[in-house]
Protein backbone atom coordinates (compact mmCIF):
# COMPACT_ATOMS: atom_id res chain seq x y z
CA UNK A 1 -20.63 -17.22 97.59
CA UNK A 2 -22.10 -14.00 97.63
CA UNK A 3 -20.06 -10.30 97.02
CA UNK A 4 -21.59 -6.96 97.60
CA UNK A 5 -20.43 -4.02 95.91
CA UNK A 6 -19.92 -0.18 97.72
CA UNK A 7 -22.31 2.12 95.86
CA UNK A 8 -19.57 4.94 95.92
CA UNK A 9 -16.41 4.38 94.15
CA UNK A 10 -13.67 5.53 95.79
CA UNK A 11 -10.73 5.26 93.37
CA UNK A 12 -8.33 8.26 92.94
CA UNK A 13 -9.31 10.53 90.50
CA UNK A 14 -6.22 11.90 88.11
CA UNK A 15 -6.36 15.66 89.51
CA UNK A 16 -6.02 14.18 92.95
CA UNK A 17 -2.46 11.99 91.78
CA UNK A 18 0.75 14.46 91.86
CA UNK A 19 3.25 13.98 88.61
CA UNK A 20 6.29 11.40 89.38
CA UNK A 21 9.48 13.28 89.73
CA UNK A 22 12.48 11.28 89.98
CA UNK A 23 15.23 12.92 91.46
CA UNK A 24 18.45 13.20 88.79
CA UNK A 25 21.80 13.94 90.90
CA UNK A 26 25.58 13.64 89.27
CA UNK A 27 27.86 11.07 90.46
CA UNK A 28 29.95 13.28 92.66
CA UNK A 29 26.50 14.85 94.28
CA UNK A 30 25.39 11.18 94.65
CA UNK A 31 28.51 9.91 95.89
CA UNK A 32 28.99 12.71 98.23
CA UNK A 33 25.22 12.38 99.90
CA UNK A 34 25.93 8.78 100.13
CA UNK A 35 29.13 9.69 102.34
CA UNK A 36 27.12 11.85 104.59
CA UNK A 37 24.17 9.64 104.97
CA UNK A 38 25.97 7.03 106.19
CA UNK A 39 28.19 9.18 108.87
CA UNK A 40 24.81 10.35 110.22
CA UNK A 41 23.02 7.30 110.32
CA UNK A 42 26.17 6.31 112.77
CA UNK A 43 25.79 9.09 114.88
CA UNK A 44 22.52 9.17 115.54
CA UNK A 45 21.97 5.33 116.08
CA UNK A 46 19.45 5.77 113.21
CA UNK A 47 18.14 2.19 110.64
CA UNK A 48 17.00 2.81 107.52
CA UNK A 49 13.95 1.11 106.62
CA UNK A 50 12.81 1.04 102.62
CA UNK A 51 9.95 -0.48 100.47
CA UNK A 52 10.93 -2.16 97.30
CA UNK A 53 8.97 0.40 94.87
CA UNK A 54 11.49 3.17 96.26
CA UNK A 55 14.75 4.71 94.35
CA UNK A 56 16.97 2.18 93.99
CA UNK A 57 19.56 4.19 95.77
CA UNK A 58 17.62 4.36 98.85
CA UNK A 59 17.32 0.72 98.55
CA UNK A 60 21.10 0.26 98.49
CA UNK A 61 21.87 2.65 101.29
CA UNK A 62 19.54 0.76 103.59
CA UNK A 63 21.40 -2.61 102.51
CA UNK A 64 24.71 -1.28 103.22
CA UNK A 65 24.08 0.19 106.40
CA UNK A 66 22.45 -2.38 108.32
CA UNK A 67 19.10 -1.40 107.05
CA UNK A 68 16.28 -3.27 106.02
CA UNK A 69 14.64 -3.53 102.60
CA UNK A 70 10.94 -5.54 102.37
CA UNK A 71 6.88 -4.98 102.30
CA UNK A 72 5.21 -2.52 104.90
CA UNK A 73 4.63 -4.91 108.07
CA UNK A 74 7.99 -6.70 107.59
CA UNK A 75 9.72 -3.21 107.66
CA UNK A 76 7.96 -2.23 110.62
CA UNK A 77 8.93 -6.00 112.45
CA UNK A 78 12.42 -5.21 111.50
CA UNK A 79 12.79 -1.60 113.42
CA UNK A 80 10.39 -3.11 116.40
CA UNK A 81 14.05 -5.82 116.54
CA UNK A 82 16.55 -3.21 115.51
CA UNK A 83 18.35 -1.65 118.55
CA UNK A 84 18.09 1.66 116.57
CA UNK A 85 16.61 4.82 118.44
CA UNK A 86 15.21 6.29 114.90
CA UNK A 87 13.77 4.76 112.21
CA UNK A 88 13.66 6.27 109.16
CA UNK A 89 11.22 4.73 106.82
CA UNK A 90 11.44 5.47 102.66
CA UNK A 91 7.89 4.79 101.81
CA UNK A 92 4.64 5.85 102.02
CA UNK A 93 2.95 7.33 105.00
CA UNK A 94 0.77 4.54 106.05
CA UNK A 95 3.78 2.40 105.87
CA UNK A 96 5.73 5.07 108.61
CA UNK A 97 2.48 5.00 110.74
CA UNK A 98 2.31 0.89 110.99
CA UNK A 99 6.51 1.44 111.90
CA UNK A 100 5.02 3.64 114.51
CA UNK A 101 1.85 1.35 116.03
CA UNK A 102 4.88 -1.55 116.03
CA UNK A 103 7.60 0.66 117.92
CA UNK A 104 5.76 3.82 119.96
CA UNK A 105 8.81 4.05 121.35
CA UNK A 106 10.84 5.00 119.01
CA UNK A 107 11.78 8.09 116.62
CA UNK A 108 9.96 7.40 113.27
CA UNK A 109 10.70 10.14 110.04
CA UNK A 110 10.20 10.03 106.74
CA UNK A 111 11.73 12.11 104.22
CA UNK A 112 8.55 13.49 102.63
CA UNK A 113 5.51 13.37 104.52
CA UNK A 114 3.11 14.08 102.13
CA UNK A 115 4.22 10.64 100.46
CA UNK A 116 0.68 9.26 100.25
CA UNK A 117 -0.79 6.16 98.72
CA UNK A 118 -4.12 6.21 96.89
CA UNK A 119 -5.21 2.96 98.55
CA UNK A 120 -4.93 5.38 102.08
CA UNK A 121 -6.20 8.38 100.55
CA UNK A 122 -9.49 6.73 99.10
CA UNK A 123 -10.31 4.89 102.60
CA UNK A 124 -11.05 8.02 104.69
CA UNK A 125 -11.80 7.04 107.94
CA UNK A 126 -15.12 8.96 108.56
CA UNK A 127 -16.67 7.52 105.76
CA UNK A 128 -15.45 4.38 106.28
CA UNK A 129 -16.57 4.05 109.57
CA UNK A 130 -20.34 5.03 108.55
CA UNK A 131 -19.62 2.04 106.02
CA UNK A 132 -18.52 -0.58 109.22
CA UNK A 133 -21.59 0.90 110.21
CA UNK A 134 -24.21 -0.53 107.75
CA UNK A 135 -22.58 -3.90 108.03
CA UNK A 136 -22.39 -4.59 111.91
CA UNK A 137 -22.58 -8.51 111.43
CA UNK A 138 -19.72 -8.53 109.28
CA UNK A 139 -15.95 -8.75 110.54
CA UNK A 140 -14.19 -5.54 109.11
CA UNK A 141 -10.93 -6.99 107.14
CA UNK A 142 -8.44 -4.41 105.92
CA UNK A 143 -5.48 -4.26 103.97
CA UNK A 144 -1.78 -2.59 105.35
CA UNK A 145 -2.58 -0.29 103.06
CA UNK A 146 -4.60 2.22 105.09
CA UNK A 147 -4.53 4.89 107.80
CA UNK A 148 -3.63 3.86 111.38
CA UNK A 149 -7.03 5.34 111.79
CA UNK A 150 -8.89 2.71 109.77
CA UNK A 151 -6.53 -0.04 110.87
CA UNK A 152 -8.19 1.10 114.73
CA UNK A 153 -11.56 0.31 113.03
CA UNK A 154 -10.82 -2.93 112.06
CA UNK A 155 -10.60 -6.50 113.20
CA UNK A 156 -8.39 -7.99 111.07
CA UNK A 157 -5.57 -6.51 108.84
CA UNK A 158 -3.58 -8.44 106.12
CA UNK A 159 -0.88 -8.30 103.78
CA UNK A 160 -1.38 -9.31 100.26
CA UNK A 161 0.48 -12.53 100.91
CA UNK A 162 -1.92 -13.48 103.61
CA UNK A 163 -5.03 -12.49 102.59
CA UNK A 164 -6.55 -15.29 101.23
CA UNK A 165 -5.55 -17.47 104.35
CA UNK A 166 -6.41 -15.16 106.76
CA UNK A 167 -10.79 -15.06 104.97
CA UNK A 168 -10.58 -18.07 104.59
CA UNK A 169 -9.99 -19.29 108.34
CA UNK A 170 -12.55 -16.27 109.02
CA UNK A 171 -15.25 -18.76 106.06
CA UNK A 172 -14.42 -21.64 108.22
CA UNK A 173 -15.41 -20.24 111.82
CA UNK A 174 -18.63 -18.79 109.58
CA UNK A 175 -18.05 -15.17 109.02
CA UNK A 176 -18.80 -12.73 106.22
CA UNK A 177 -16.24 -10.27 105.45
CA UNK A 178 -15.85 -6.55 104.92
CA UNK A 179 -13.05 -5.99 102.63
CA UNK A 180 -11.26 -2.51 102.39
CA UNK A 181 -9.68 -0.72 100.53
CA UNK A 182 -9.03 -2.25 97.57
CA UNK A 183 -11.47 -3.10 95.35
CA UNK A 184 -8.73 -5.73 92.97
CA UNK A 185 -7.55 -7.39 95.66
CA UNK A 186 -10.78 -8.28 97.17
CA UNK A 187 -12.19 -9.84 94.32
CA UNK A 188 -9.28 -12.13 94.11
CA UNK A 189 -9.81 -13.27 97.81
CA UNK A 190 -13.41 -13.26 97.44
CA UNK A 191 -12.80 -15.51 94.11
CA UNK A 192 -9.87 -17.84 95.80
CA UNK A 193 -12.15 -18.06 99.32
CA UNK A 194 -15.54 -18.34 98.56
CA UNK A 195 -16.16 -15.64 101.43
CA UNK A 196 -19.72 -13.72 101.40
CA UNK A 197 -17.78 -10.36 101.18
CA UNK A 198 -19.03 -6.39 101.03
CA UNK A 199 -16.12 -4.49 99.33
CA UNK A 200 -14.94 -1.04 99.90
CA UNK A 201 -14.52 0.67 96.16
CA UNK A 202 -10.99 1.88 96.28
CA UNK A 203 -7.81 1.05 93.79
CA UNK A 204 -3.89 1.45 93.98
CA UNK A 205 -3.24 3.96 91.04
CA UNK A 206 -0.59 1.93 89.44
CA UNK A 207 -1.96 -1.67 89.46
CA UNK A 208 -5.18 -0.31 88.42
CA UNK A 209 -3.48 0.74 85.34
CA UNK A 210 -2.03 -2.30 84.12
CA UNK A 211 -3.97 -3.81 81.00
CA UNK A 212 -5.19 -7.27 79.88
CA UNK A 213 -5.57 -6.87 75.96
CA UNK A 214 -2.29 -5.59 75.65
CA UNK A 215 -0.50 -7.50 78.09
CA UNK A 216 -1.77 -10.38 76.06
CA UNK A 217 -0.55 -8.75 73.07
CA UNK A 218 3.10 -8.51 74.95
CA UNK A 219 2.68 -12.21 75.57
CA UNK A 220 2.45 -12.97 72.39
CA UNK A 221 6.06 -11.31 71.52
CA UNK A 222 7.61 -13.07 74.20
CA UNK A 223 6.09 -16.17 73.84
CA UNK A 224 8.44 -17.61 76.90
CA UNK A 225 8.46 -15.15 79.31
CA UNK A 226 6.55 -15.50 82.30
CA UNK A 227 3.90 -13.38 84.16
CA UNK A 228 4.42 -11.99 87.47
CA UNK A 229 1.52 -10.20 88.58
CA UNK A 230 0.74 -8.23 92.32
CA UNK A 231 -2.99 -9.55 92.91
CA UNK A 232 -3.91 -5.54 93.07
CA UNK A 233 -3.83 -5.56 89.42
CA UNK A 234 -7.60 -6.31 87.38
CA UNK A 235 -8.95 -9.09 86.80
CA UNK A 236 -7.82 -9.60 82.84
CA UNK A 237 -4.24 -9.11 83.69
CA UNK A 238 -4.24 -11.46 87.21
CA UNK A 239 -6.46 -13.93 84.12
CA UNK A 240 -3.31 -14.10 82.72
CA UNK A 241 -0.21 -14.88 85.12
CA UNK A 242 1.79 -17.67 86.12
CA UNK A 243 2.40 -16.50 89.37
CA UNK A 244 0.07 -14.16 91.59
CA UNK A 245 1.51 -13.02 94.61
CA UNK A 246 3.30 -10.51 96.95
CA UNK A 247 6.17 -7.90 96.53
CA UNK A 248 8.01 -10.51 98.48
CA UNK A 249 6.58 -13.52 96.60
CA UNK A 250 7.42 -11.67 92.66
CA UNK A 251 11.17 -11.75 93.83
CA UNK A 252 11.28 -14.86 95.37
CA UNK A 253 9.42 -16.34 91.92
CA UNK A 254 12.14 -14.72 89.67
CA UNK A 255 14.93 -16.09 91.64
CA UNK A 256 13.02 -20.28 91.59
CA UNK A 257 11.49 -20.30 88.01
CA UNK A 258 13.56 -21.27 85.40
CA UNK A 259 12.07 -18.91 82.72
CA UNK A 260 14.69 -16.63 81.95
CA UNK A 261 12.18 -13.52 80.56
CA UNK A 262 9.63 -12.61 82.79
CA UNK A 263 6.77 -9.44 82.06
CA UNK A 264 6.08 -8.02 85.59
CA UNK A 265 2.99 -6.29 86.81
CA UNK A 266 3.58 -4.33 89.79
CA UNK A 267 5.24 -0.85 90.28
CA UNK A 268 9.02 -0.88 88.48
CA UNK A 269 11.19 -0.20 91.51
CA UNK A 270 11.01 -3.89 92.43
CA UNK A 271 12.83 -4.56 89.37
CA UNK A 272 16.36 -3.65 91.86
CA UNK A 273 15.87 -6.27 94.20
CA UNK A 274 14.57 -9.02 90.95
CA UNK A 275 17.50 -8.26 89.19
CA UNK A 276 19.56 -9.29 93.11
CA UNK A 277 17.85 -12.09 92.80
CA UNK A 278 18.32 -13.22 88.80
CA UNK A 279 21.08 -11.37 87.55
CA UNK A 280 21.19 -12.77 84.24
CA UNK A 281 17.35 -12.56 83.68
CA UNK A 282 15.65 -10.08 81.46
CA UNK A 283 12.47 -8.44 83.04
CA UNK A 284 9.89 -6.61 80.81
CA UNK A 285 7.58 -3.78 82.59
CA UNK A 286 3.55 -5.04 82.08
CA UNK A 287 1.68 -2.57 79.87
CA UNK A 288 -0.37 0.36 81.39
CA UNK A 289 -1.01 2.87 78.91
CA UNK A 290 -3.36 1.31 76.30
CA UNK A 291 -4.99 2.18 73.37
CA UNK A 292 -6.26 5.99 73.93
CA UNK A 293 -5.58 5.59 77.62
CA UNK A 294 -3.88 8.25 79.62
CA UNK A 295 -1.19 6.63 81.54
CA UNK A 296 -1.36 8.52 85.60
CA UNK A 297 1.11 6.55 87.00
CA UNK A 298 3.31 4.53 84.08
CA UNK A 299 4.48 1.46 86.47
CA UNK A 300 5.54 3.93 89.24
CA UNK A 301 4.01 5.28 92.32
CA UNK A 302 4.34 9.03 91.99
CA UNK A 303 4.24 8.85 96.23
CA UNK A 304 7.25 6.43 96.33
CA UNK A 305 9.20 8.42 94.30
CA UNK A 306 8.90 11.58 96.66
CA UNK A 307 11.47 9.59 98.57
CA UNK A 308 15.23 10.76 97.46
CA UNK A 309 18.55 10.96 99.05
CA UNK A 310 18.09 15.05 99.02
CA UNK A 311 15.44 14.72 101.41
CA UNK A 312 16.35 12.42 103.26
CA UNK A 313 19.69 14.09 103.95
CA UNK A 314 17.39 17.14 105.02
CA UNK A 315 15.58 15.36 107.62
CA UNK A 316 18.66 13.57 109.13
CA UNK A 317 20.14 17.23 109.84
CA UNK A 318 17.01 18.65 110.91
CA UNK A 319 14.50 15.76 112.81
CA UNK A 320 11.70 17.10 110.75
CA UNK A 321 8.96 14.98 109.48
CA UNK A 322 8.43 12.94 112.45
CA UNK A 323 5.24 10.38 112.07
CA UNK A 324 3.23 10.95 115.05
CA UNK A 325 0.18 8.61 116.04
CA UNK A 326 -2.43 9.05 118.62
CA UNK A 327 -1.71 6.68 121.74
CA UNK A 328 -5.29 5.75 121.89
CA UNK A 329 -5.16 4.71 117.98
CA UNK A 330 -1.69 3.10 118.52
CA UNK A 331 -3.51 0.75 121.02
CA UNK A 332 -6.79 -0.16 118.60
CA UNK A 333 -4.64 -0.27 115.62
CA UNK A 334 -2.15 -2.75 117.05
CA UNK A 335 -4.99 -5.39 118.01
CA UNK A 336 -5.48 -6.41 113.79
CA UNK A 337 -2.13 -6.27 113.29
CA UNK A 338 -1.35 -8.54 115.91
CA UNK A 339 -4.16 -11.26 115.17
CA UNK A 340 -2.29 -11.17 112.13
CA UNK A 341 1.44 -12.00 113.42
CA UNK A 342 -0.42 -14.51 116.17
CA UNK A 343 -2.36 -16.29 113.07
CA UNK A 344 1.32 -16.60 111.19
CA UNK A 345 2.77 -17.44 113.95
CA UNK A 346 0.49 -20.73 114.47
CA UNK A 347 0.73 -21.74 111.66
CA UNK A 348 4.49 -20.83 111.15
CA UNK A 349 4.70 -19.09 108.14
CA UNK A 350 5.97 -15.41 106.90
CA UNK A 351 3.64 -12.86 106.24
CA UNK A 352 4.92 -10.93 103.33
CA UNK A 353 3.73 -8.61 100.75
CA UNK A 354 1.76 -5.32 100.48
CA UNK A 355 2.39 -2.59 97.83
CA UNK A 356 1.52 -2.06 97.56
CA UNK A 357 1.00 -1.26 97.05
């Protein structure tokens, strides 16, 4: 079991990461958005698509009008089945480019387009392709999180939840591995595979930021709670949990385990659907600004929250922000993803989970 580290590092630095700004409306603004939202979803035979880590009133909206609320890939399955024309996708932009490779027929917006993810933004494709480049006799692996662009360079993309399975079917027909983007999640399917892996140097901004001392310190004042933890997180903090897993995989896990306290690490808007799924359990955020440490993201992705019900009325009246995806990268970037969905599909299970964030 070898692993070979990328020279450059890649990870975000803090003048490149915008401030989170959560939108604050009154009830009656709220109420009234709400009201219009869902007359023009109706008229324009529109879905709404939304990732856990959004507002949590996006993440209503989309439940009560036929929408769909998941991880990136299983948003983008769900418009590719919807009989919508438009799908609108609350998210982050690689997430509305993967809707896009799934369904190039359709209408996808978003309501912010420069809703990024650091993941994306520290995987640029040129220099990731001069990267492929050095490595020719490995297969190129690479995580939902990324550019349509990089997904086109790739063999083989994956979801957090299937990860692990997919390297290690790739160790068993004899292949080494070249992991991107992020640098957390590679270790932990390097460790959990044994795959001879090269890894790309990049980080998600919020997992990254998650700490082990004082996460064990947390631990010990709730000596019962359980640890949920997104396998983009460090090493000390993933050390530490009960269950490591998906977006998908943290809710399911709060709605089976009989622990009623549970300290999650992974962005806080998933706390919406966990608390659907285990009303009466208590859920405690997972440290991130230690000692002397200057918190960027505090549990939140400040990309996610660019989504709001102000924009998104905007873009419903106007048809702005429309995610648009060269044809020729459409084609190469819809190869991966498919090996993916055929490799589920043989060995029927779900493929859930990305951040993913």
């Amino acid at each position: 079991m070898q692993t070979a580290i990328a020279t450059q590092d890649y990870r975000l630095p803090p003048e490149r990461v915008p401030e989170t700004l959560v939108e604050t409306l009154s009830r009656d603004e709220r109420d009234e958005y709400i009201h219009q939202l869902k007359q023009l979803l109706r008229e324009q035979n529109a879905v709404l698509v939304a990732h856990y880590y959004t507002d949590p009133d996006l993440q209503l909206l989309a439940d009560e009008t036929g929408g769909y609320v998941s991880d990136s890939l299983d948003m983008a399955r769900f418009g590719h089945e919807s009989d919508a024309d438009t799908l609108i996708v609350c998210g982050v932009r690689f997430m509305g480019e993967t809707a896009k490779i799934l369904n190039p027929e359709k209408r996808v917006l978003m309501p912010d387009l420069q809703a990024d993810c650091s993941l994306d933004l520290g995987c640029p494709i040129d220099e990731f392709n001069a990267f492929c480049n050095l490595y020719p006799d490995h297969t190129v692996v690479v995580y939902a999180n990324t550019s349509a662009a990089v997904k086109a360079r790739a063999d083989w993309m994956v979801t957090s939840g299937s990860a692990v399975d997919v390297v290690r079917y790739l160790v068993d027909n004899g292949e080494k591995i070249l992991w991107a983007p992020d640098r957390y999640l590679g270790e932990y399917v390097q460790e959990q595979s044994g795959a001879d892996m090269v890894l790309w140097q990049g980080s998600c901004i919020v997992h990254e930021e998650f700490k082990g001392r004082e996460l064990a310190e947390l631990k010990q004042q709730y000596p019962e709670a359980r640890v949920l933890v997104h396998p983009e997180s460090p090493a000390p903090v993933i050390a530490q949990a009960d269950v490591v897993s998906s977006t998908t995989g943290i809710i399911k896990a709060a709605g089976e385990l009989e622990a009623d306290t549970f300290i999650v690490a992974t962005d806080r808007g998933i706390f919406y659907k966990m608390q659907q799924a285990a009303p009466h359990k208590t859920f405690i955020e997972a440290p991130t600004a230690g000692r002397g440490a200057t918190c960027k993201s505090c549990g939140h992705c400040p990309w996610m929250a660019m989504n709001s019900l102000t924009k998104l009325l905007a873009i419903l009246k106007s048809g702005e922000n429309e995610i648009v995806v060269d044809e020729d990268i459409i084609e190469r970037a819809r190869l991966p993803i498919k090996r993916l969905l055929d490799f589920a599909a043989r060995r029927k299970q779900a493929i859930y989970g990305n951040n993913d964030a």
